[in-house]
N, C-alpha and C. Protein backbone atom coordinates (compact mmCIF):
# COMPACT_ATOMS: atom_id res chain seq x y z
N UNK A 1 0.83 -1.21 0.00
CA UNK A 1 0.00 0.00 0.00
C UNK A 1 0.87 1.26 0.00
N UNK A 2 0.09 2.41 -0.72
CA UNK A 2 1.57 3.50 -0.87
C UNK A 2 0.63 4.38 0.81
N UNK A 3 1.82 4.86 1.17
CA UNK A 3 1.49 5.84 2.71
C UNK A 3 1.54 7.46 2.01
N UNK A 4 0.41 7.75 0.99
CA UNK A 4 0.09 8.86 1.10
C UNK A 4 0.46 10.43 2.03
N UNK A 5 0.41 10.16 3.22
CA UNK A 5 0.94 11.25 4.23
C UNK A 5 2.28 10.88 3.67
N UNK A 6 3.30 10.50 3.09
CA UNK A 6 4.88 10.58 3.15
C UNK A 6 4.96 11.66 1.73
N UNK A 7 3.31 11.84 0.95
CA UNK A 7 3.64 11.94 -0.57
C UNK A 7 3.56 13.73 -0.57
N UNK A 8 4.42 14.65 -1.32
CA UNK A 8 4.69 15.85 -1.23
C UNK A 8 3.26 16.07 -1.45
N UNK A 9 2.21 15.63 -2.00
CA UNK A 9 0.84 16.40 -2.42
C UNK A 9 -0.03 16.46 -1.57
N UNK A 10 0.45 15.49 -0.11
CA UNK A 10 -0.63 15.07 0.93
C UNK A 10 -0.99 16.58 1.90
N UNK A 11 0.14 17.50 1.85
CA UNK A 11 -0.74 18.42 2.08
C UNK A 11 -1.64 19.53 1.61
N UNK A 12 -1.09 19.26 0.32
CA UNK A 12 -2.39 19.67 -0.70
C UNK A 12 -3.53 18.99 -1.06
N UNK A 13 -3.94 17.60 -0.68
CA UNK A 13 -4.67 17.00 -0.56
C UNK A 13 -5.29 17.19 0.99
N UNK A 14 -5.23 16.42 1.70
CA UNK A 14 -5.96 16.84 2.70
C UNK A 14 -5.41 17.85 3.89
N UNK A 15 -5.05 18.70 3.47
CA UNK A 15 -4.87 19.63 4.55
C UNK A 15 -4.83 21.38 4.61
N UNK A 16 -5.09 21.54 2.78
CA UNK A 16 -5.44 22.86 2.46
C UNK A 16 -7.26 22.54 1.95
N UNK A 17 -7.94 23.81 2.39
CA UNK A 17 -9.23 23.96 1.55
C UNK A 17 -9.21 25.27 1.60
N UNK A 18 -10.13 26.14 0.21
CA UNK A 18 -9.74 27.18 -0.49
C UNK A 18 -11.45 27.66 -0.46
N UNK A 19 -12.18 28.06 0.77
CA UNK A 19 -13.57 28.46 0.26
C UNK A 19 -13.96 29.49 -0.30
N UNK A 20 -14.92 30.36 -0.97
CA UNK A 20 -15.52 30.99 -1.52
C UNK A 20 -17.10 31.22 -1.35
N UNK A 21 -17.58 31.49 -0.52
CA UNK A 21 -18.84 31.84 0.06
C UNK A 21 -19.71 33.00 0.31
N UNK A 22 -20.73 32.89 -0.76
CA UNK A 22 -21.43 34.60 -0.66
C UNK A 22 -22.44 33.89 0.98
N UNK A 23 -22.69 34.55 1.89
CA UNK A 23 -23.40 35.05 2.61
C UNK A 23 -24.72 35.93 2.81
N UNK A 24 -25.26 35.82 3.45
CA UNK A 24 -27.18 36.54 3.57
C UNK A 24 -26.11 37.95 4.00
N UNK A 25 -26.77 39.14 2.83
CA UNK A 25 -26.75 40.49 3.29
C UNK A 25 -25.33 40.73 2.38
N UNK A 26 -25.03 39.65 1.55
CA UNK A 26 -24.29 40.08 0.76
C UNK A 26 -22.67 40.22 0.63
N UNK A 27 -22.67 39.05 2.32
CA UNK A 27 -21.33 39.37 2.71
C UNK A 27 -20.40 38.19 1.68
N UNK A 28 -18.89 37.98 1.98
CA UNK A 28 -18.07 37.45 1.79
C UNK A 28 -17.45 36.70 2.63
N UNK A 29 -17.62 35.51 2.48
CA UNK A 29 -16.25 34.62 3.20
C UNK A 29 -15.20 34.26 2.97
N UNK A 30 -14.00 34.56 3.44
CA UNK A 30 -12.93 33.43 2.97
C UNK A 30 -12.26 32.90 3.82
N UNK A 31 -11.85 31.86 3.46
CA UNK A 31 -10.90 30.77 4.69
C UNK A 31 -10.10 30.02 4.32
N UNK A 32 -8.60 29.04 4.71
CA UNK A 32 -8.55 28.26 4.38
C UNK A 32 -7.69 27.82 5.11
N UNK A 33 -7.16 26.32 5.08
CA UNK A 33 -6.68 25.74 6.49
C UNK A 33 -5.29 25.29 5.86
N UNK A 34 -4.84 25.17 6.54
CA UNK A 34 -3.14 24.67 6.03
C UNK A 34 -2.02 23.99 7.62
N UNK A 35 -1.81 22.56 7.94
CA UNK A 35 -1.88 21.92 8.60
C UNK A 35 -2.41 22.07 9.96
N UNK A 36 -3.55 22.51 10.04
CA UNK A 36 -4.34 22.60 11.30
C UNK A 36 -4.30 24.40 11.61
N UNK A 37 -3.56 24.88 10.98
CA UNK A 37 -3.78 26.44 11.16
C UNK A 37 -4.86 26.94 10.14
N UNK A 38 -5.36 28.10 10.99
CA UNK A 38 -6.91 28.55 9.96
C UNK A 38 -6.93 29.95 9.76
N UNK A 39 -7.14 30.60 8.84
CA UNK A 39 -7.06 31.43 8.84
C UNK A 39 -8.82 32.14 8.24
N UNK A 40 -9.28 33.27 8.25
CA UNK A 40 -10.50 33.55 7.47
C UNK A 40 -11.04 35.02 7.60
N UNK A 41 -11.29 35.41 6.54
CA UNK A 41 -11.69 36.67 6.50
C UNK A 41 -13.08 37.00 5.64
N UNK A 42 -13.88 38.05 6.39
CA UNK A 42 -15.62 38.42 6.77
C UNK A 42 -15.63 39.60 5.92
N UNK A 43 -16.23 39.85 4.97
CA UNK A 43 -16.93 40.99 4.70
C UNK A 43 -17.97 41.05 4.30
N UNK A 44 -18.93 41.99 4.79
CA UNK A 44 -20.62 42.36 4.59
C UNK A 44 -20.96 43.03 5.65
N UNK A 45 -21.97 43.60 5.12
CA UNK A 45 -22.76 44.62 5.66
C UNK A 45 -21.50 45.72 6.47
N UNK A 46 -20.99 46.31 5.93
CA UNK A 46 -19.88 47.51 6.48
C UNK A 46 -18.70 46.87 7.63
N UNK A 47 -18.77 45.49 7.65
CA UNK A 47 -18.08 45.01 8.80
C UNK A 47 -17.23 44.30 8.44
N UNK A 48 -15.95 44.00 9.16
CA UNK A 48 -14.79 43.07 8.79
C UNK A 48 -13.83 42.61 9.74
N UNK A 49 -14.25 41.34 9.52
CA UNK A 49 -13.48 40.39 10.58
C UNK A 49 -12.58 39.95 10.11
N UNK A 50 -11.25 39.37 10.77
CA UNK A 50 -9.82 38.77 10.32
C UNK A 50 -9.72 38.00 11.24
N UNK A 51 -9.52 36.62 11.26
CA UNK A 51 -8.94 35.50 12.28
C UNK A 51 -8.16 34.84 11.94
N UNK A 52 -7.16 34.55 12.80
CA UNK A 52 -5.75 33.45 12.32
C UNK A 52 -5.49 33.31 13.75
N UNK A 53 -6.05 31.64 13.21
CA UNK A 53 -5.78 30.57 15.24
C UNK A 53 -6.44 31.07 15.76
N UNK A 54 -6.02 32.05 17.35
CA UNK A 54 -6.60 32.26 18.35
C UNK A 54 -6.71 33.81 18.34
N UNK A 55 -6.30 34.34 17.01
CA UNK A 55 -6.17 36.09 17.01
C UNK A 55 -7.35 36.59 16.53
N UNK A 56 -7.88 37.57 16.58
CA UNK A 56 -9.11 38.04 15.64
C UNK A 56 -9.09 39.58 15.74
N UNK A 57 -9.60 39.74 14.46
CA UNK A 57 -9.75 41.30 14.27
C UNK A 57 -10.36 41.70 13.75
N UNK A 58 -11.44 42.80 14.66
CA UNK A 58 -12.69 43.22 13.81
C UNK A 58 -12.91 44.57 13.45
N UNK A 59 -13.95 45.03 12.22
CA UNK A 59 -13.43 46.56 12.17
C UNK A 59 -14.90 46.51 11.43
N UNK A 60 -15.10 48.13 11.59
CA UNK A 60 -16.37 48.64 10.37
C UNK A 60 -15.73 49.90 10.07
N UNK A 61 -16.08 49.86 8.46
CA UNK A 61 -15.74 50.87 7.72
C UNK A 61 -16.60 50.66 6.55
């Protein structure tokens, strides 16, 4: 059997995802994970959030 986790693509296989998400009110999502770290960023309705891990940052403009 081949051990996948040893193969250079395994963390492009399971350990990045790349979303794209409209939201109610018109907002924006984005996110994406890269070996257990997450990162994601909010926009809609005049507001904007930033998170990476345990940090977050919010703002309206």
């Amino acid at each position: 059997p081949v051990d996948y986790s040893r193969s250079a693509l395994y963390p492009v296989i399971a350990n990045v995802w790349i979303g794209l998400e409209y939201v109610l009110g018109g907002g924006i999502r984005l996110g994406y994970s890269w070996h257990g770290e997450t990162a994601e960023v909010r926009h809609g309705k005049g507001s904007h959030a930033m998170t990476w891990g345990n940090l977050s940052i919010t703002g309206s403009w």
